[in-house]
C-alpha atoms as a PDB file:
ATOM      1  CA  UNK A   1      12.613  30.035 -38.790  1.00  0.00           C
ATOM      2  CA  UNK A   2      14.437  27.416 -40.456  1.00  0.00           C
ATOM      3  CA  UNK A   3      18.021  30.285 -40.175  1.00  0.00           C
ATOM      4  CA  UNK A   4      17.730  30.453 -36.860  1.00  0.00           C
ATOM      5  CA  UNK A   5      17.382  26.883 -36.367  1.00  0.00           C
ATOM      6  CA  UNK A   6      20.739  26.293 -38.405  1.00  0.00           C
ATOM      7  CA  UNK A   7      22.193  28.957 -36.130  1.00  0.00           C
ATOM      8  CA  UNK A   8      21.025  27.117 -33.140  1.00  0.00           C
ATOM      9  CA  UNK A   9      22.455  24.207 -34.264  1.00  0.00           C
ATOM     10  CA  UNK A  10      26.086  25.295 -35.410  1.00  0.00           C
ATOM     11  CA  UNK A  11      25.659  27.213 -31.994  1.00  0.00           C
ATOM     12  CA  UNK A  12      25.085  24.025 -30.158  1.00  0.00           C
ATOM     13  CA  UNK A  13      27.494  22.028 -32.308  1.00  0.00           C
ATOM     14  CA  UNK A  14      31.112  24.046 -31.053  1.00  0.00           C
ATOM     15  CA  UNK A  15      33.254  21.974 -29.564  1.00  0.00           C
ATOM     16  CA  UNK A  16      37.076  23.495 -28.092  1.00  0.00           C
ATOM     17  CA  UNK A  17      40.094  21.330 -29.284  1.00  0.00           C
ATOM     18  CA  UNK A  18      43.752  20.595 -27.903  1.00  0.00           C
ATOM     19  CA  UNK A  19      45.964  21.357 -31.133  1.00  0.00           C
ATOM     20  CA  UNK A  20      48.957  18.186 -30.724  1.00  0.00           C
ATOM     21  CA  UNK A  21      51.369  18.124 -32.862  1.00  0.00           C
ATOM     22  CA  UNK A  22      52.728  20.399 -35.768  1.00  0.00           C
ATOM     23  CA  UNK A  23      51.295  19.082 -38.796  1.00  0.00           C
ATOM     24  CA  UNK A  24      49.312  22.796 -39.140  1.00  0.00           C
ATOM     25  CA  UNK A  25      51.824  25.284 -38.623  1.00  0.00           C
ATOM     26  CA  UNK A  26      52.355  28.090 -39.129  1.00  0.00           C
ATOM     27  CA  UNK A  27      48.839  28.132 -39.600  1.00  0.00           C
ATOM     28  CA  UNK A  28      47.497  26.505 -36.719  1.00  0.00           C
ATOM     29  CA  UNK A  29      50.296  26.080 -33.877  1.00  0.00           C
ATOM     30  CA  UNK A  30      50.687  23.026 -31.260  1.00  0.00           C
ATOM     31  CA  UNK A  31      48.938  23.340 -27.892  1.00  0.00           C
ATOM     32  CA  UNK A  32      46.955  26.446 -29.035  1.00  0.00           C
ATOM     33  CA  UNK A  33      42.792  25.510 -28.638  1.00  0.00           C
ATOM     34  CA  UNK A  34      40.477  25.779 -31.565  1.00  0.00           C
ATOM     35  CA  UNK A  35      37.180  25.749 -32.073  1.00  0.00           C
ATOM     36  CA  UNK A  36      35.431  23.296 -34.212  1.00  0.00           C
ATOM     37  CA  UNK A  37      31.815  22.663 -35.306  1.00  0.00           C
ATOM     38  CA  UNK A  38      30.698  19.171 -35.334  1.00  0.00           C
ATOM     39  CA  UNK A  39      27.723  19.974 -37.171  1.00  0.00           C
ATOM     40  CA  UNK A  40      30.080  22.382 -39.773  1.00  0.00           C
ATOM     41  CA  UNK A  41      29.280  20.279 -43.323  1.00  0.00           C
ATOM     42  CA  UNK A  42      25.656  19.969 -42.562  1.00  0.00           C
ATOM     43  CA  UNK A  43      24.680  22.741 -44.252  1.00  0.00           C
ATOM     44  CA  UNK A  44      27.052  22.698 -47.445  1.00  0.00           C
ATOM     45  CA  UNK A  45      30.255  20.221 -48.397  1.00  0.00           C
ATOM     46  CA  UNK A  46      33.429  20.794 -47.434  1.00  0.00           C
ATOM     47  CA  UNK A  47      35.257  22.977 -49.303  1.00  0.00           C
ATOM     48  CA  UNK A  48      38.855  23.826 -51.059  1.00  0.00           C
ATOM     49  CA  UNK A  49      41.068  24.922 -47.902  1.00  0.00           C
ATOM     50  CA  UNK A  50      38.384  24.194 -45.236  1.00  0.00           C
ATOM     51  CA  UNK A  51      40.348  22.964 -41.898  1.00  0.00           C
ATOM     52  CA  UNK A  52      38.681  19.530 -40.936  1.00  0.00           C
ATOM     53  CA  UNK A  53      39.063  17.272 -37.263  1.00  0.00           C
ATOM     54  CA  UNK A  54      38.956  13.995 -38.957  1.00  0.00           C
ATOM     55  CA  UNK A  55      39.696  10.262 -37.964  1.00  0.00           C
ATOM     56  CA  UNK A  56      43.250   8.843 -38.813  1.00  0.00           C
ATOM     57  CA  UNK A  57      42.507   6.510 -41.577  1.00  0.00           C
ATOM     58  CA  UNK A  58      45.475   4.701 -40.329  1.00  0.00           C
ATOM     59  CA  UNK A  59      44.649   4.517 -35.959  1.00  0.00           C
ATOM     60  CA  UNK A  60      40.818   4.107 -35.448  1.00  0.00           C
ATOM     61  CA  UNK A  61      39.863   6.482 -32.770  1.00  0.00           C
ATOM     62  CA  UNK A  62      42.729   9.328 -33.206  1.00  0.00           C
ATOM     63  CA  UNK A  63      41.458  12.371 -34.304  1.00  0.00           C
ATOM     64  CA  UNK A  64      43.959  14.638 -36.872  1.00  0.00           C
ATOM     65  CA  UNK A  65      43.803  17.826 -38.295  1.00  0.00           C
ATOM     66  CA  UNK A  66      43.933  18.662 -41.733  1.00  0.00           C
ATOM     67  CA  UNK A  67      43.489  21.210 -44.158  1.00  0.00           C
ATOM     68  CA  UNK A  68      41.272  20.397 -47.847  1.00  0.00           C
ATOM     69  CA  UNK A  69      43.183  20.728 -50.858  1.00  0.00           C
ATOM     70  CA  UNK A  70      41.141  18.431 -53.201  1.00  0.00           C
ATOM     71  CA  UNK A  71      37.551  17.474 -53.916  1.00  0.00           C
ATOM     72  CA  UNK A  72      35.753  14.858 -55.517  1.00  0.00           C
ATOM     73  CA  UNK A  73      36.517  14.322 -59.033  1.00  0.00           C
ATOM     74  CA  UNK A  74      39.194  16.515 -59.362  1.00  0.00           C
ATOM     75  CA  UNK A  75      42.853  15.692 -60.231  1.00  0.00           C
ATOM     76  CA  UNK A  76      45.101  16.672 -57.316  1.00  0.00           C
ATOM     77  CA  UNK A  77      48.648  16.983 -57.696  1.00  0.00           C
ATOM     78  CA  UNK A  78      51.913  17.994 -55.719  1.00  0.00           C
ATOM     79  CA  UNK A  79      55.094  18.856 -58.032  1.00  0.00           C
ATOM     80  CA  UNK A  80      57.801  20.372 -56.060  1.00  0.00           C
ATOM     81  CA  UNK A  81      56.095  21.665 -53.479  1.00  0.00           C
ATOM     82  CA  UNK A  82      52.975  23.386 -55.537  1.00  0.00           C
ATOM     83  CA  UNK A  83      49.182  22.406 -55.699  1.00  0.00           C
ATOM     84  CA  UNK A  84      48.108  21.726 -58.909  1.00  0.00           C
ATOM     85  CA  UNK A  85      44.010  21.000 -59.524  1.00  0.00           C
ATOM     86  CA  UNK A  86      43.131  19.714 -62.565  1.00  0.00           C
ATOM     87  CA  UNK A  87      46.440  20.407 -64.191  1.00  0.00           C
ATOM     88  CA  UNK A  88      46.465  24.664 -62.622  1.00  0.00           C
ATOM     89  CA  UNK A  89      48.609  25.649 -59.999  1.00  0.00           C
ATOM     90  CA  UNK A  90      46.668  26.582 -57.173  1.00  0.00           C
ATOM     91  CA  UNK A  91      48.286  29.526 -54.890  1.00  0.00           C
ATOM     92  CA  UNK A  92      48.901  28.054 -50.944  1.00  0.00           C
ATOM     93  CA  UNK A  93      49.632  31.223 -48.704  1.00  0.00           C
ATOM     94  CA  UNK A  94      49.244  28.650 -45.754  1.00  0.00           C
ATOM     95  CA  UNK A  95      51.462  25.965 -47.272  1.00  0.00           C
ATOM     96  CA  UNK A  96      54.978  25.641 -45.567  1.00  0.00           C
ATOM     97  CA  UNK A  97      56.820  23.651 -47.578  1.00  0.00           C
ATOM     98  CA  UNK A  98      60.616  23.428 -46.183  1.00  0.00           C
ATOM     99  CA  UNK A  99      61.863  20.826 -49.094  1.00  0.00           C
ATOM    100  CA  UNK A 100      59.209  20.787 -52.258  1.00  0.00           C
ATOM    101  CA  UNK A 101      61.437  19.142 -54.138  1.00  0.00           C
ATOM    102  CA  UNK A 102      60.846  15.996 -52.542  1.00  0.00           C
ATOM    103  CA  UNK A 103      57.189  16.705 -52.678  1.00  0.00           C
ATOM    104  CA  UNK A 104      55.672  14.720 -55.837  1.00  0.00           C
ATOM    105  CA  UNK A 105      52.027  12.852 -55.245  1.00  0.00           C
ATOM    106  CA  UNK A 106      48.736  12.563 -57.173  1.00  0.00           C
ATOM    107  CA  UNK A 107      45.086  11.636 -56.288  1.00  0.00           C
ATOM    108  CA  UNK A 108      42.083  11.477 -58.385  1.00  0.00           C
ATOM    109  CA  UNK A 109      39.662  11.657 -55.590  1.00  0.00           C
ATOM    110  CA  UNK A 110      36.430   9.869 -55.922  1.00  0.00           C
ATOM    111  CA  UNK A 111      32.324  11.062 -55.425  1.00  0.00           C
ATOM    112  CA  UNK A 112      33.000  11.094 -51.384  1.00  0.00           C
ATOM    113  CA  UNK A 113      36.370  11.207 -51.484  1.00  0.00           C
ATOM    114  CA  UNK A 114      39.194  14.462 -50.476  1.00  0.00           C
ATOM    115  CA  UNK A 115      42.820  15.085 -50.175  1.00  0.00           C
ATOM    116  CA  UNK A 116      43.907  16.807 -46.861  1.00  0.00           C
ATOM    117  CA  UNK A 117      46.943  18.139 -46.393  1.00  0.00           C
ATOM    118  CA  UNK A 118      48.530  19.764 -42.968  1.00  0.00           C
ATOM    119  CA  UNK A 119      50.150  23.056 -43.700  1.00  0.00           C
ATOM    120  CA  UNK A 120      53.511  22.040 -42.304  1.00  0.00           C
ATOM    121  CA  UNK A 121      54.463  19.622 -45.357  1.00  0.00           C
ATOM    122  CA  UNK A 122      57.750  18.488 -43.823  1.00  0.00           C
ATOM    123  CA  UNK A 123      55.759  17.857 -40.648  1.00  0.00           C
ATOM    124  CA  UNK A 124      52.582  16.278 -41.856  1.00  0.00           C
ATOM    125  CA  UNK A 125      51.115  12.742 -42.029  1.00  0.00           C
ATOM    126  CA  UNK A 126      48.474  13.446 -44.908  1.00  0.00           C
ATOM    127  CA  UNK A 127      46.797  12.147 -48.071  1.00  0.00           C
ATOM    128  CA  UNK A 128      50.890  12.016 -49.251  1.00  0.00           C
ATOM    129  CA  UNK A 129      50.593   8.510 -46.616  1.00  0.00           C
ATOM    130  CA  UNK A 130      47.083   7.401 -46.475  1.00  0.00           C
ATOM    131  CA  UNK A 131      45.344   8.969 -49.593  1.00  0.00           C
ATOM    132  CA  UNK A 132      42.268  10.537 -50.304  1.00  0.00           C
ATOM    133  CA  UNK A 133      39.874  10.184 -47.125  1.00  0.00           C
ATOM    134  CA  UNK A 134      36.113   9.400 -47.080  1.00  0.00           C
ATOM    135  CA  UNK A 135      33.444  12.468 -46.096  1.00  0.00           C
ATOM    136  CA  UNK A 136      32.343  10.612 -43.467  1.00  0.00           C
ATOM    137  CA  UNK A 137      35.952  10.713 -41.644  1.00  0.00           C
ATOM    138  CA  UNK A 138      35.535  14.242 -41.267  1.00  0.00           C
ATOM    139  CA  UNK A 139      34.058  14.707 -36.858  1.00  0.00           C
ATOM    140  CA  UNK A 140      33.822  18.815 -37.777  1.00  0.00           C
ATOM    141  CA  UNK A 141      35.115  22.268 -39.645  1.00  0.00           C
ATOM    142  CA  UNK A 142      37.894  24.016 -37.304  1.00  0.00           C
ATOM    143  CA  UNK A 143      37.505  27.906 -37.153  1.00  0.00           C
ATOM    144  CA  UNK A 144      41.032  29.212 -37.562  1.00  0.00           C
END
């Protein structure tokens, strides 16, 4: 019973989104709809690469899209252009990273905390700008 309740209620949460901007290409590209689930980290936390709707930390009440690259308590780093989690590269096949040479950050995300990144790296206001974002910033999970 309580399965198809969950069901019902991932079911009930979809919502269909207006991709603006390029931040998520190639991955995701600008003007193309998406769905997301406003109820998608009920069940579980999100999770390494997980696409999130969150609020701009930056512009309260504008929604951007993200993908997760870092978790709480991990060390997150960019060195030209790779992902390295505590101290191993981590393979990208969505990353598009146009000039990684220019790409050095670090985060050491906290209990609630996670670095997004948008795919499009030359393109992308992220966690590079605003740093690691709160769980409760995150409005749903985008289905790719």
């Amino acid at each position: 019973m309580n399965f198809i309740i969950n069901v019902l209620i991932e079911l009930l949460s979809v919502q269909f989104v207006k991709v603006r901007g390029r931040s998520m290409e190639p991955s995701i590209s600008e003007g193309v709809w998406v769905v997301m689930f406003r109820a998608g980290f009920r069940r579980r936390a999100p999770g390494r690469f997980d696409v999130v709707r969150l609020e701009d930390p930056r512009s309260e009440g504008h929604w951007i899209m993200k993908r997760v690259v870092g978790l709480p308590g991990e060390e997150v780093a960019l060195r030209a252009g790779e992902l390295f989690v505590d101290g191993d590269l981590v393979g990208e096949p969505h990353a598009y990273c146009p000039d990684p040479v220019s790409d050095e950050s670090e985060w050491w995300p906290r209990d609630d905390e996670y670095v997004v990144l948008g795919d499009n790296r030359g393109g992308s206001t992220d966690s590079r700008k605003f740093g690691p974002v709160k769980r409760e910033s995150f409005r749903g999970r985008v289905r790719e």
